[in-house]
Protein backbone atom coordinates (compact mmCIF):
# COMPACT_ATOMS: atom_id res chain seq x y z
CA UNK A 1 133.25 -29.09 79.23
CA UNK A 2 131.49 -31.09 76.60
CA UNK A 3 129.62 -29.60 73.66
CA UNK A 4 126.61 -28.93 74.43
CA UNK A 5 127.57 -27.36 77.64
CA UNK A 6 130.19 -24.78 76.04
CA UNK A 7 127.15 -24.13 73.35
CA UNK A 8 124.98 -23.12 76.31
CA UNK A 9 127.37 -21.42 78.47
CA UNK A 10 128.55 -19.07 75.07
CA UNK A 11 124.74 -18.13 74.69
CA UNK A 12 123.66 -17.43 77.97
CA UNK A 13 126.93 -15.12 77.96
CA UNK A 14 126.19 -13.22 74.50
CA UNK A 15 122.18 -13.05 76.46
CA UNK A 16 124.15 -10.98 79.73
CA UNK A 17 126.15 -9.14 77.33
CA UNK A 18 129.40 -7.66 77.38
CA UNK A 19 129.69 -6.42 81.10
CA UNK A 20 129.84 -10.10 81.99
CA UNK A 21 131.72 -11.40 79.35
CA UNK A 22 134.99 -8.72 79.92
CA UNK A 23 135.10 -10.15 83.74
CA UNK A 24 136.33 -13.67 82.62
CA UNK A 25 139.56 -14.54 81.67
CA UNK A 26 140.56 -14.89 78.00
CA UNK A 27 141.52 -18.63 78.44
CA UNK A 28 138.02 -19.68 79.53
CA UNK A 29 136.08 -17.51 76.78
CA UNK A 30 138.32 -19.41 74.38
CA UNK A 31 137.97 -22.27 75.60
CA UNK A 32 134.56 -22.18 75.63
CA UNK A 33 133.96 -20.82 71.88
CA UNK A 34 136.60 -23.21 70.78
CA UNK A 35 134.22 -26.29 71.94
CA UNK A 36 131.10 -25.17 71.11
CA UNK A 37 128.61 -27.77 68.92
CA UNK A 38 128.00 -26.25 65.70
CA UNK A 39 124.75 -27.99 65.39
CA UNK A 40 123.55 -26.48 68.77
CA UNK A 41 123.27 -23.00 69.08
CA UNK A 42 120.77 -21.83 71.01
CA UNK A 43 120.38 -18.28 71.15
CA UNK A 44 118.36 -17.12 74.79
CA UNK A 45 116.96 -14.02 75.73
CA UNK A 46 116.18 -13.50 79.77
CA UNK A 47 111.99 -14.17 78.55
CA UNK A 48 113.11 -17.41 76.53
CA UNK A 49 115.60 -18.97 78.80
CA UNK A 50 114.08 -22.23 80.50
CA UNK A 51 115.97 -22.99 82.92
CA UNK A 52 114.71 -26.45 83.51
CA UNK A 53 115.72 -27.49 79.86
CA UNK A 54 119.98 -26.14 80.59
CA UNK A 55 122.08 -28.97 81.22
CA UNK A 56 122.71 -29.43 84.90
CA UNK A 57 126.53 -28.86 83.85
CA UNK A 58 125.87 -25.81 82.33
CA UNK A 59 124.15 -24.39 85.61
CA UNK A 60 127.03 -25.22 87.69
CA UNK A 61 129.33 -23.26 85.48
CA UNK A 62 127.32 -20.00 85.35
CA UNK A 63 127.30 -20.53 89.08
CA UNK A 64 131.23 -20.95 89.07
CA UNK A 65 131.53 -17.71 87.15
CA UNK A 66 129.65 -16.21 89.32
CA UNK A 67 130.96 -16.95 92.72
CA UNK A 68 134.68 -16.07 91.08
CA UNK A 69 134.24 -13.41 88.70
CA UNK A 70 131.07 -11.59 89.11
CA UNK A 71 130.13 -11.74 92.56
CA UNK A 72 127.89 -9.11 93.00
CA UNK A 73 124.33 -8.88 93.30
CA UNK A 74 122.61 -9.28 89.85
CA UNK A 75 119.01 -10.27 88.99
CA UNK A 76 119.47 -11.79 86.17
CA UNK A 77 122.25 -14.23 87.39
CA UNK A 78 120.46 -14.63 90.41
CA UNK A 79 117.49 -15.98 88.57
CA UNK A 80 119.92 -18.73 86.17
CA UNK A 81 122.11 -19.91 89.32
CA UNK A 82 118.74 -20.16 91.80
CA UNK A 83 116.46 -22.06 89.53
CA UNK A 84 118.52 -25.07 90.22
């Protein structure tokens, strides 16, 4: 994942909180905070998140953690991984 994506990804995680972020594996979170750009970091909450401004990338791996990790019926992932 490039920068910009991994900076996204890490925010829209801290934004769903902890419940979320204990269902992936240790690899990926570290992966992720280990590439994040450290002159791009947005911070979201569920009323400032456009959706339409994510990178496309960054969409598709919110919807990859979803369909392997969370799975379950959630409002506020449904409402990232259908905007796109």
């Amino acid at each position: 994942m490039d920068l910009i994506v991994c900076s996204e990804v890490n925010a829209i995680l801290n934004m769903l909180g902890k419940q979320y972020i204990d269902l992936l594996p240790n690899d990926i979170l570290e992966n992720i905070r280990n590439n994040i750009d450290v002159n791009y970091q947005p911070i979201f909450t569920m009323d400032s998140l456009n959706i339409e401004e994510l990178n496309p990338d960054t969409i598709d791996v919110i919807k990859n953690f979803y369909n392997q990790y969370w799975n379950e019926e959630d409002d506020d992932i449904i409402y990232i991984i259908d905007e796109k």
